[in-house]
N, C-alpha and C. Protein backbone atom coordinates (compact mmCIF):
# COMPACT_ATOMS: atom_id res chain seq x y z
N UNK A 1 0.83 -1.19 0.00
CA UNK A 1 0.00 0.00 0.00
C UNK A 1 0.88 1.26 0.00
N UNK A 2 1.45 1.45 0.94
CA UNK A 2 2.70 2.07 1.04
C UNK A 2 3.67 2.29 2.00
N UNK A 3 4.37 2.74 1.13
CA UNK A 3 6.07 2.67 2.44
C UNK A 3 6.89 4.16 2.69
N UNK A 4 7.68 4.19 3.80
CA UNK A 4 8.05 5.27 4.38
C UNK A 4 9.66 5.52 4.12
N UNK A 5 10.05 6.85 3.27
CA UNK A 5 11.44 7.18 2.57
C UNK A 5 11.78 8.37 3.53
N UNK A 6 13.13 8.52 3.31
CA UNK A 6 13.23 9.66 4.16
C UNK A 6 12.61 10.98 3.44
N UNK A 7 12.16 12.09 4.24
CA UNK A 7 11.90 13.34 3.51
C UNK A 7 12.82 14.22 3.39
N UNK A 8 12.89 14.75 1.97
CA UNK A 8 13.89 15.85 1.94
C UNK A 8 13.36 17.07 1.33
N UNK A 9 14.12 18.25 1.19
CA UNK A 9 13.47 19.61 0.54
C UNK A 9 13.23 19.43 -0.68
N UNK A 10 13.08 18.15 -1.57
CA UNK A 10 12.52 18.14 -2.58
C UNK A 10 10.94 17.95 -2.23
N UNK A 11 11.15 17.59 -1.31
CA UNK A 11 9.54 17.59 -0.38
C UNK A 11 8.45 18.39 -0.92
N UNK A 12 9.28 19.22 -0.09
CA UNK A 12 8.81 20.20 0.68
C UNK A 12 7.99 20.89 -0.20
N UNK A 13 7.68 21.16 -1.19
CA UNK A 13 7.05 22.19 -1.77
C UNK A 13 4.98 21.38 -1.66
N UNK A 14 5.58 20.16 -1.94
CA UNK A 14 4.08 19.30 -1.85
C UNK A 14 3.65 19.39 -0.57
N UNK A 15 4.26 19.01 0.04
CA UNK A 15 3.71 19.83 1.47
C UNK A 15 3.30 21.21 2.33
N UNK A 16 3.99 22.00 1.71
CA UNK A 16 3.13 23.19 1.83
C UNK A 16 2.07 23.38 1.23
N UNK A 17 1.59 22.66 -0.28
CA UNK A 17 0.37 22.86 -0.60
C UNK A 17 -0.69 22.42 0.48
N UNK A 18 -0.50 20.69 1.05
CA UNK A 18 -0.86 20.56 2.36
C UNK A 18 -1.60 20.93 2.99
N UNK A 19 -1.00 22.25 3.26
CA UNK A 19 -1.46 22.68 4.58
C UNK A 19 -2.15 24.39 3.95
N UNK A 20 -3.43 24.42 4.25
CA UNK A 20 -4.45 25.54 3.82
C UNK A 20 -4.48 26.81 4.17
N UNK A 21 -3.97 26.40 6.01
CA UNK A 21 -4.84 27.66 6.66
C UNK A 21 -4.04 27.74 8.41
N UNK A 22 -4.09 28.69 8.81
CA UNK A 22 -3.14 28.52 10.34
C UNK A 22 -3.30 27.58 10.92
N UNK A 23 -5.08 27.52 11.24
CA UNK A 23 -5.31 26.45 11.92
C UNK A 23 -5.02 24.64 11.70
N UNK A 24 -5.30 24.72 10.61
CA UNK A 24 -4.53 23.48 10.03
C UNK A 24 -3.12 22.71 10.31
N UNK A 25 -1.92 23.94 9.90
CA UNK A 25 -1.15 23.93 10.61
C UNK A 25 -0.46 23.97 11.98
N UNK A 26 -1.67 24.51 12.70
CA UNK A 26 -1.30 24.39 14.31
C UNK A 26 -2.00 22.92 14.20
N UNK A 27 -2.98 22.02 13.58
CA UNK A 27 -3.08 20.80 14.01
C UNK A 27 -2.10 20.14 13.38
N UNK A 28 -1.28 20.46 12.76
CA UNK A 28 -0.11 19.21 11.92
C UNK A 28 1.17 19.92 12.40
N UNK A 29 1.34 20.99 12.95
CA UNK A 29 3.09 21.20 13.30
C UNK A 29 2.98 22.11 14.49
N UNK A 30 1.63 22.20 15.57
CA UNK A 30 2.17 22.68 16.88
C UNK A 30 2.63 24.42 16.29
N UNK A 31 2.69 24.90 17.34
CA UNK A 31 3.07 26.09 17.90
C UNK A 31 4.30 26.35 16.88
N UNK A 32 5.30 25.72 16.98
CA UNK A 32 6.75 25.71 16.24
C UNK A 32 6.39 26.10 14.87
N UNK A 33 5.55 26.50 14.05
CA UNK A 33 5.36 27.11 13.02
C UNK A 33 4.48 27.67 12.99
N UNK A 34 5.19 29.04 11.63
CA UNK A 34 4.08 30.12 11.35
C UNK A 34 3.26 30.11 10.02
N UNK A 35 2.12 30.43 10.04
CA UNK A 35 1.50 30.56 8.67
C UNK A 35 1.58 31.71 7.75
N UNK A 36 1.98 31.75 6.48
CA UNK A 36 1.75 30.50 5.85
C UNK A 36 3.26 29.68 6.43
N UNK A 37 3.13 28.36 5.85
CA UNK A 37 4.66 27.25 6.25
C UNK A 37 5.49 27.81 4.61
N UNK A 38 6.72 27.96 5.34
CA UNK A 38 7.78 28.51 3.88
C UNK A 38 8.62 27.30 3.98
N UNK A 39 9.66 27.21 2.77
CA UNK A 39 11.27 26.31 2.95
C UNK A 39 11.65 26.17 3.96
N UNK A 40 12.12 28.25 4.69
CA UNK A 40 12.93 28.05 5.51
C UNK A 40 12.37 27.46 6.72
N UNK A 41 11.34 27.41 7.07
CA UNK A 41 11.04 26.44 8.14
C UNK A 41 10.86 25.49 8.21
N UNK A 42 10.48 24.40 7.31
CA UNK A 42 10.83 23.38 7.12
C UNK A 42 12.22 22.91 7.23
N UNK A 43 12.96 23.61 6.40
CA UNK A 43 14.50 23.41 6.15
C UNK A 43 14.93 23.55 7.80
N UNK A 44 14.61 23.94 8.55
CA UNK A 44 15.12 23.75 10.23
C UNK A 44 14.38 22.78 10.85
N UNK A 45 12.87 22.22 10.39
CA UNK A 45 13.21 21.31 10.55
C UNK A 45 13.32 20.02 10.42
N UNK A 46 13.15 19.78 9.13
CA UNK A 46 13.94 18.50 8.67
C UNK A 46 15.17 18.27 9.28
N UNK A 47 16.34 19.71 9.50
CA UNK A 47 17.53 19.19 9.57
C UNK A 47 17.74 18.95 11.63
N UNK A 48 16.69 18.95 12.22
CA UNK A 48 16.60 18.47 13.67
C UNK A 48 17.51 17.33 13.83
N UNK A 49 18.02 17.65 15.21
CA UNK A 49 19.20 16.20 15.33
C UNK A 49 18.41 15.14 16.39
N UNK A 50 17.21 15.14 16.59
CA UNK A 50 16.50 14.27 17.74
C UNK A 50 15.37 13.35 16.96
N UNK A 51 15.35 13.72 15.43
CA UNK A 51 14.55 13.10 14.97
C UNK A 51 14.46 12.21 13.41
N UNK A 52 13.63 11.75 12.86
CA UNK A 52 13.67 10.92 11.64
C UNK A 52 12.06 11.65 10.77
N UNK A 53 12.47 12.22 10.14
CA UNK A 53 11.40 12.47 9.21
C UNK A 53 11.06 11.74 7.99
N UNK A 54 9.83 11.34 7.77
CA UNK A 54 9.69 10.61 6.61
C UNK A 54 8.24 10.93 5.77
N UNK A 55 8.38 10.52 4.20
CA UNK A 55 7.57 10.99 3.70
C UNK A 55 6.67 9.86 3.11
N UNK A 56 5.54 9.26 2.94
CA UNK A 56 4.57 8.46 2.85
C UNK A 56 4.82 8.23 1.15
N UNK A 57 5.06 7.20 1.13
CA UNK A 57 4.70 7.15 -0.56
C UNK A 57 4.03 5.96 -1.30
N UNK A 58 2.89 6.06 -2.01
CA UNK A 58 1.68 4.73 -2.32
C UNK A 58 3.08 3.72 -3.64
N UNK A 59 3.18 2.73 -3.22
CA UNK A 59 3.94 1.40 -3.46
C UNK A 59 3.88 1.75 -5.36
N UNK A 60 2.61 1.61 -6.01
CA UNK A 60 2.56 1.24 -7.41
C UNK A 60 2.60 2.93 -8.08
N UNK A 61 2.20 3.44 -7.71
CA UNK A 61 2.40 5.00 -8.73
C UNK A 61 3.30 5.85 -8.10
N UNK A 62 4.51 5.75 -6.55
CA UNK A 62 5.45 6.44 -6.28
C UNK A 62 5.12 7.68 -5.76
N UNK A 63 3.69 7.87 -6.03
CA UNK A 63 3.09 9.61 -5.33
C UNK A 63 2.83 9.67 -3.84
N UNK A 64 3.36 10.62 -3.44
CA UNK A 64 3.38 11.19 -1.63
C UNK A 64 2.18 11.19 -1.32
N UNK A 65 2.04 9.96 -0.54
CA UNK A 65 1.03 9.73 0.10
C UNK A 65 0.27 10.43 1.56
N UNK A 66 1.61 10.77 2.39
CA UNK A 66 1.88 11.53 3.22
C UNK A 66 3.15 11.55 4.06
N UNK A 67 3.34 12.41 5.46
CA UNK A 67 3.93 12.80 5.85
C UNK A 67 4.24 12.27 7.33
N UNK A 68 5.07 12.28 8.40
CA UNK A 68 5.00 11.71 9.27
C UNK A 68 6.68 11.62 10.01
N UNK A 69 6.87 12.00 11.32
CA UNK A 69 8.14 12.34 11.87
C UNK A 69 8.31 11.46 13.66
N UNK A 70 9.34 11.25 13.74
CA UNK A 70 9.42 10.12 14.75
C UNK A 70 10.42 11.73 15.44
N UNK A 71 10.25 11.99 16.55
CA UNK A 71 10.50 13.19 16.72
C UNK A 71 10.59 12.66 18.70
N UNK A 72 11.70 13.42 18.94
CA UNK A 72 12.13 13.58 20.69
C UNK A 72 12.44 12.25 20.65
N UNK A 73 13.13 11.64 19.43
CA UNK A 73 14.17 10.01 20.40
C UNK A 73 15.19 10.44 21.14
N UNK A 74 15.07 9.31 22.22
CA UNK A 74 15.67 9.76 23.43
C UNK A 74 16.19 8.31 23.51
N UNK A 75 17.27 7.38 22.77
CA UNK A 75 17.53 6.36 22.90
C UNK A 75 18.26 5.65 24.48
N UNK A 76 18.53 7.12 25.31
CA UNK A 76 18.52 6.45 26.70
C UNK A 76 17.81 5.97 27.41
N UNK A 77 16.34 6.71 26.94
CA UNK A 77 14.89 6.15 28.09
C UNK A 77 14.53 5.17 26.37
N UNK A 78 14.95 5.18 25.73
CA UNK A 78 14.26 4.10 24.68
C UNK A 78 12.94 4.94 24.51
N UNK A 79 12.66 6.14 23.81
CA UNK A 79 11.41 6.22 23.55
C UNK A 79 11.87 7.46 22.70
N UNK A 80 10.29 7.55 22.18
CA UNK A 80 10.39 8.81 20.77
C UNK A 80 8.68 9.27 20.87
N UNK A 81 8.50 10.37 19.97
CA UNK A 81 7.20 11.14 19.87
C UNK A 81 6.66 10.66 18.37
N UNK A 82 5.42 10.56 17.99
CA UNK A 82 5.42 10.43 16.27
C UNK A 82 4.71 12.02 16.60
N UNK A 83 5.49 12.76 15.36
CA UNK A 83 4.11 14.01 15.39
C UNK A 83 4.43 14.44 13.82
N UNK A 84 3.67 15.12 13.81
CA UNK A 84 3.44 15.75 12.29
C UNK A 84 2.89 14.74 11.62
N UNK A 85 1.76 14.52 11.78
CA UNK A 85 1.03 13.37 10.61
C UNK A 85 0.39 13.88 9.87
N UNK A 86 0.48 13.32 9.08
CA UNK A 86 -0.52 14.10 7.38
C UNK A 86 -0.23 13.31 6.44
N UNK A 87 -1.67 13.30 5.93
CA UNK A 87 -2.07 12.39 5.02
C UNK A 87 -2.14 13.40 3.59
N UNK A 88 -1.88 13.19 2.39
CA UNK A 88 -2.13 13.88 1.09
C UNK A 88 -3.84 14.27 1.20
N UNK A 89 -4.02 15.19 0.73
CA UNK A 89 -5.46 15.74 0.51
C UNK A 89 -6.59 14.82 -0.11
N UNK A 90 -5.50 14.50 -1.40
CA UNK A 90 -6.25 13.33 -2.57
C UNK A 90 -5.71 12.31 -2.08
N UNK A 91 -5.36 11.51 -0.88
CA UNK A 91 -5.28 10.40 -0.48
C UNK A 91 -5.93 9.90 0.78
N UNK A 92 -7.02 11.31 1.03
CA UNK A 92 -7.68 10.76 2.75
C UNK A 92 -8.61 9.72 2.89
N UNK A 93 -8.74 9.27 3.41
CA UNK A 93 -10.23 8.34 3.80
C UNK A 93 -9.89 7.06 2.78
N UNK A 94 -8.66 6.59 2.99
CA UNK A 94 -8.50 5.43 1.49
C UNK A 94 -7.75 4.45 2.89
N UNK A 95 -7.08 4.67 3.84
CA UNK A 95 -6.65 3.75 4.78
C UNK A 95 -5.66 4.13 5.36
N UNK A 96 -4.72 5.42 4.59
CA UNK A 96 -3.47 5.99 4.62
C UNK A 96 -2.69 5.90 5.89
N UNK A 97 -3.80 6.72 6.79
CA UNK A 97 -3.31 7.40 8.43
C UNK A 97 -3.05 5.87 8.67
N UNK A 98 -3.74 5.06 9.07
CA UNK A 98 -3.57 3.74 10.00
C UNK A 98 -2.06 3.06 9.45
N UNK A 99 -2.10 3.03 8.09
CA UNK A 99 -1.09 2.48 7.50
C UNK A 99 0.22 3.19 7.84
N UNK A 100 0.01 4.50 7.93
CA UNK A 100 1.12 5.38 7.92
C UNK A 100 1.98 5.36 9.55
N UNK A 101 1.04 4.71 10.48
CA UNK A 101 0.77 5.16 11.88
C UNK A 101 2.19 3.64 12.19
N UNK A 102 1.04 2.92 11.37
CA UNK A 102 2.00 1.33 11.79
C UNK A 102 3.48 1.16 10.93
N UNK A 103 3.56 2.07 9.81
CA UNK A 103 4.61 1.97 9.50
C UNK A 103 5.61 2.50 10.39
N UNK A 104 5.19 3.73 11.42
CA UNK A 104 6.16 5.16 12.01
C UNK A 104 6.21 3.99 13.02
N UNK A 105 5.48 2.78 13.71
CA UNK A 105 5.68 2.07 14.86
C UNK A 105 6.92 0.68 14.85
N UNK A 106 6.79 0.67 13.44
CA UNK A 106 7.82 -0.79 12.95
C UNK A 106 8.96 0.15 13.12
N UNK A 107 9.10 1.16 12.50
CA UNK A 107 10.49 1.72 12.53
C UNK A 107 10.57 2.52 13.71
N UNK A 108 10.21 2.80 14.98
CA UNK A 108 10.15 2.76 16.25
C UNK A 108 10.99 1.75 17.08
N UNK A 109 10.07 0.56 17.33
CA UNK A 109 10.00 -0.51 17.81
C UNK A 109 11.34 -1.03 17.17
N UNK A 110 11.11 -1.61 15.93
CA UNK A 110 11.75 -2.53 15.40
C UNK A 110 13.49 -1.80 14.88
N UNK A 111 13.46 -0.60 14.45
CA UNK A 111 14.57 0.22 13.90
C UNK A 111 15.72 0.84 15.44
N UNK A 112 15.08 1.47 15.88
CA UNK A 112 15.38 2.19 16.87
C UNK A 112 15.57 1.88 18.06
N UNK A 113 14.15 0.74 18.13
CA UNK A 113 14.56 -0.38 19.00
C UNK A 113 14.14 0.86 20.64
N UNK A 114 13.27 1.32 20.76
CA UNK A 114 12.32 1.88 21.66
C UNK A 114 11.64 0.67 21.98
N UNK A 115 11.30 1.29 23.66
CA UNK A 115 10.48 0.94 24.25
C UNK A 115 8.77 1.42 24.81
N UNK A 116 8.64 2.88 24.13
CA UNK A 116 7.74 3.62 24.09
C UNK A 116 7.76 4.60 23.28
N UNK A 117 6.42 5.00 22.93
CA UNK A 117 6.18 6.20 21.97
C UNK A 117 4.68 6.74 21.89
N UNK A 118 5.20 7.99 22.04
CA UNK A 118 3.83 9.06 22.66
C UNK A 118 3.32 9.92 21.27
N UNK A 119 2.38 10.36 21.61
CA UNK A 119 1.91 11.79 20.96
C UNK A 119 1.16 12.68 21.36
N UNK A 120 0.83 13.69 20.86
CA UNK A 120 -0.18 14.29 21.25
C UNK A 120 -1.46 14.57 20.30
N UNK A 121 -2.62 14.88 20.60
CA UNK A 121 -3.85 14.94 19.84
C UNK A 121 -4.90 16.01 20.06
N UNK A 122 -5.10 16.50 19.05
CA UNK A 122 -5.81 17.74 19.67
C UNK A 122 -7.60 17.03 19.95
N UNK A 123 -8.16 17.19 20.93
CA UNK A 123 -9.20 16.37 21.21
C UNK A 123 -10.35 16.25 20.51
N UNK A 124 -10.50 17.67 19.54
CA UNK A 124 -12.03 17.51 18.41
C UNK A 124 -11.27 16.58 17.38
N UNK A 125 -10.13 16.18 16.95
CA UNK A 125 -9.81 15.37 16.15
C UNK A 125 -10.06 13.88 16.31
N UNK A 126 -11.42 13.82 15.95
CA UNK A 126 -11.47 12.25 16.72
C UNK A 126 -10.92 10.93 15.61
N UNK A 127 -11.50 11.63 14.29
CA UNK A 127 -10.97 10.98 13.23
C UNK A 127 -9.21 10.32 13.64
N UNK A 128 -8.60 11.51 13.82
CA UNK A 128 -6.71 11.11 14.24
C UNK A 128 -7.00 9.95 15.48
N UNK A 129 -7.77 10.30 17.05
CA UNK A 129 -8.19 9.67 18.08
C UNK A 129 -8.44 8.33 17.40
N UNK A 130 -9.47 7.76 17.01
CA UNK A 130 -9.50 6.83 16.40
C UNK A 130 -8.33 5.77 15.64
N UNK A 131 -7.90 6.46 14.67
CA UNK A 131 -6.88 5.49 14.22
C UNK A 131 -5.66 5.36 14.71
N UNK A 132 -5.19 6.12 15.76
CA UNK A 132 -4.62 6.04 17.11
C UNK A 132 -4.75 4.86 17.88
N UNK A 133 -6.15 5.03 18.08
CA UNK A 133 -6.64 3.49 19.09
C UNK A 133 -6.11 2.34 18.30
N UNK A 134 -6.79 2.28 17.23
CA UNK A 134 -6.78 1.46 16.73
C UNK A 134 -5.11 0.53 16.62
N UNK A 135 -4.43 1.50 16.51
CA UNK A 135 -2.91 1.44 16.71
C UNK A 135 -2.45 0.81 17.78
N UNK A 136 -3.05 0.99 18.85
CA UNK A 136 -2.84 0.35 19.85
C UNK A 136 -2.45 1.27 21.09
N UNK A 137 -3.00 2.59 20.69
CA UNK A 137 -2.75 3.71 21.91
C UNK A 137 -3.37 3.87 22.12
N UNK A 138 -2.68 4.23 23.40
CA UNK A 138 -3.98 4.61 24.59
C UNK A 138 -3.70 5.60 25.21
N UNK A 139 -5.25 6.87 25.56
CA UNK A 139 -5.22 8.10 26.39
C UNK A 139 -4.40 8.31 27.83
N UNK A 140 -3.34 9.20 27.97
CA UNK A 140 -2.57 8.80 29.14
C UNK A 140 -2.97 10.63 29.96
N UNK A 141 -3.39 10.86 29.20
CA UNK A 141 -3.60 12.43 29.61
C UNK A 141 -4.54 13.35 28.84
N UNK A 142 -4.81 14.31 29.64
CA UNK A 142 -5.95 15.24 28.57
C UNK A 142 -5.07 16.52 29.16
N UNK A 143 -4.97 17.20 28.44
CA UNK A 143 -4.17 18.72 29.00
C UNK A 143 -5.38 19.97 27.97
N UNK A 144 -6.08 20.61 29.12
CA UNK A 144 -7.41 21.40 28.51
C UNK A 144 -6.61 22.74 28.17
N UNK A 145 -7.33 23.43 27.30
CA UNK A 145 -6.92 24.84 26.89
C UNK A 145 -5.22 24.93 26.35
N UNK A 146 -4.65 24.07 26.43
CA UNK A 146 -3.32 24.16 26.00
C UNK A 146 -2.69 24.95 24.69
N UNK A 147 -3.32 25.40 23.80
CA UNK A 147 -2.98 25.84 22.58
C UNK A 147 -3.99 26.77 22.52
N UNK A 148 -3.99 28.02 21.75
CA UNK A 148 -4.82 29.31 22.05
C UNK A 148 -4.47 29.52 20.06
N UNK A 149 -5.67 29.28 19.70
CA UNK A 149 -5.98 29.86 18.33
C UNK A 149 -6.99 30.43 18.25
N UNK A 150 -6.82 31.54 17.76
CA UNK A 150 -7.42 32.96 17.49
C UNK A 150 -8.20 33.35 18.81
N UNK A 151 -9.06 33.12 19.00
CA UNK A 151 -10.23 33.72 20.59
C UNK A 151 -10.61 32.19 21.00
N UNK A 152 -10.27 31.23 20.34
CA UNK A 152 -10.41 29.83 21.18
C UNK A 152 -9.25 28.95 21.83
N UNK A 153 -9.27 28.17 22.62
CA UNK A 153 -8.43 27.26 23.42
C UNK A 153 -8.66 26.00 22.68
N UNK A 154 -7.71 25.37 22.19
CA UNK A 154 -7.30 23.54 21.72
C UNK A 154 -7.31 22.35 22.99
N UNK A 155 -7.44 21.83 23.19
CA UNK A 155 -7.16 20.69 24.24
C UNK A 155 -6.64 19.88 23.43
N UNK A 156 -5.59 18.77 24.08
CA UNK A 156 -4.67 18.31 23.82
C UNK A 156 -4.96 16.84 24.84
N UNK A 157 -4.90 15.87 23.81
CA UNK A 157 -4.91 14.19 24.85
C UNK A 157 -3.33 13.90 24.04
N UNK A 158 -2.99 13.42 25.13
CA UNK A 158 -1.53 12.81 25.41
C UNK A 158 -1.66 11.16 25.30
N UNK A 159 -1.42 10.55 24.10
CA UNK A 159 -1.70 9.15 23.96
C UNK A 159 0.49 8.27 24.19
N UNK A 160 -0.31 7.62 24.17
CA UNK A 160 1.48 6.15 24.26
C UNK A 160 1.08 5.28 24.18
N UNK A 161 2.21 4.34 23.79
CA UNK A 161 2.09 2.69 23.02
C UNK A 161 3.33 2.30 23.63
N UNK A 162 3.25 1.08 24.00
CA UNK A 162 4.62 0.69 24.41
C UNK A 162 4.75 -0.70 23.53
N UNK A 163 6.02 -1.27 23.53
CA UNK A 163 6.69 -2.23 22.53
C UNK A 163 5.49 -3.22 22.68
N UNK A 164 5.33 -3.96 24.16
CA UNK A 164 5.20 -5.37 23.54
C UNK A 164 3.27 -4.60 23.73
N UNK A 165 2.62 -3.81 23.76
CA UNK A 165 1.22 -3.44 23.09
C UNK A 165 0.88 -3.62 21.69
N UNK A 166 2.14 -2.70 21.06
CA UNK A 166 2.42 -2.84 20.02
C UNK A 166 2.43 -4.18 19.01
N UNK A 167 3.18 -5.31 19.81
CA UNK A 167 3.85 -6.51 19.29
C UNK A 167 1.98 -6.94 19.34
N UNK A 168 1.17 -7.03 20.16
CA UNK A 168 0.06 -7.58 20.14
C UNK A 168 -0.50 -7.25 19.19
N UNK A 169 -1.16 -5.73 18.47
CA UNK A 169 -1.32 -5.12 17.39
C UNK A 169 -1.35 -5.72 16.28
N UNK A 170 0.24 -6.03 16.31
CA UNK A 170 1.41 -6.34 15.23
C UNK A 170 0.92 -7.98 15.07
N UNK A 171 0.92 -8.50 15.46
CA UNK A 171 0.18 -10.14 15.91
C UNK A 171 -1.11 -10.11 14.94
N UNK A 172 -2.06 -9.29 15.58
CA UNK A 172 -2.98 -9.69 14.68
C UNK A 172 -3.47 -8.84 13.55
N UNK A 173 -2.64 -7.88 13.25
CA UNK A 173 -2.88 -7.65 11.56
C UNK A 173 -1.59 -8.13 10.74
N UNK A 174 -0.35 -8.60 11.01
CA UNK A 174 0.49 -9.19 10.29
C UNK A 174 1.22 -8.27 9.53
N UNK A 175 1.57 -6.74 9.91
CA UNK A 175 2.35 -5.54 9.20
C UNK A 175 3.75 -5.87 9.47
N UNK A 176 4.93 -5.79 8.89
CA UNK A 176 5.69 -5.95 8.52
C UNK A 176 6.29 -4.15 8.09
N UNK A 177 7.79 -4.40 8.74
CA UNK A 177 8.19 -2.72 8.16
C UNK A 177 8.19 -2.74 6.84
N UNK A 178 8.20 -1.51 6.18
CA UNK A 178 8.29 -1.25 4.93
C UNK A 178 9.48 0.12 4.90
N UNK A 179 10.29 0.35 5.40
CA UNK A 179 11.15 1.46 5.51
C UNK A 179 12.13 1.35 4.59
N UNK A 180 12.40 2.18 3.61
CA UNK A 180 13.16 2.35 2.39
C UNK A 180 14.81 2.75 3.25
């Protein structure tokens, strides 16, 4: 279906189409960026030294499927963050996120060789909530009002997966890494 390459600033330009509108971007890159998203911010941070960025790409036609970053490895406590997920516009609602979710967990688990991995979720996103679960995470926190866009407050659930949750997951749908 598809597999996960590293991302580079040849990227980058498909990904700023991406992303529409501020708010959008405060749900796919947090506070740490401004709207509109340019090169140069990207270009800082792709080149992050704590993390692995990668770009989604569908197996038979090679087109960027989406986006997705293993972000705050901390190979002393064995653990990492997935954030920045995004799915292509013309690729939503086809299976992408889940696929994309279990690929960022093989190369976690299996690459990196972690023992945990968190994220965060903004809480009206139930669609993301969902294929989260499904992943095999689970709510470890709710942090209310945390993010302030325009005259409203974001809430934020704090999800984690740990290895052998994961390995259960992994058991019964039979995914296998796909990391280029």
């Amino acid at each position: 279906m598809i597999r996960l390459e590293p991302f580079t600033m040849g990227d980058a330009a498909e990904l700023i189409e991406w992303i529409p509108s501020a708010e959008f971007l405060m749900q796919w890159g947090g506070p740490e960026f401004l709207f509109p998203l340019t090169f140069e911010q990207i270009e800082g941070y792709v080149h992050g030294s704590d993390q692995r960025v990668f770009k989604a790409v569908e197996e038979e036609s090679g087109a960027a499927a989406g986006h997705i970053c293993l972000s705050k490895i901390d190979l002393k406590n064995e653990s990492c963050r997935i954030s920045r997920v995004l799915i292509n516009p013309a690729t939503r609602g086809q299976g992408y996120g889940f696929t994309l979710v279990q690929q960022a967990l093989n190369f976690a688990f299996l690459e990196l060789n972690v023992h945990r991995v968190t994220l965060g979720v903004f809480d009206f996103n139930k669609a993301a909530i969902a294929c989260y679960k499904k992943a095999g995470f689970t709510i470890e926190g709710h942090f209310k009002d945390s993010r302030k866009m325009k005259d409203s407050f974001w809430s934020i659930n704090e999800m984690a997966i740990l290895k052998h949750e994961w390995e259960e997951v992994r058991s019964i749908t039979g995914e296998s890494s796909l990391i280029k």
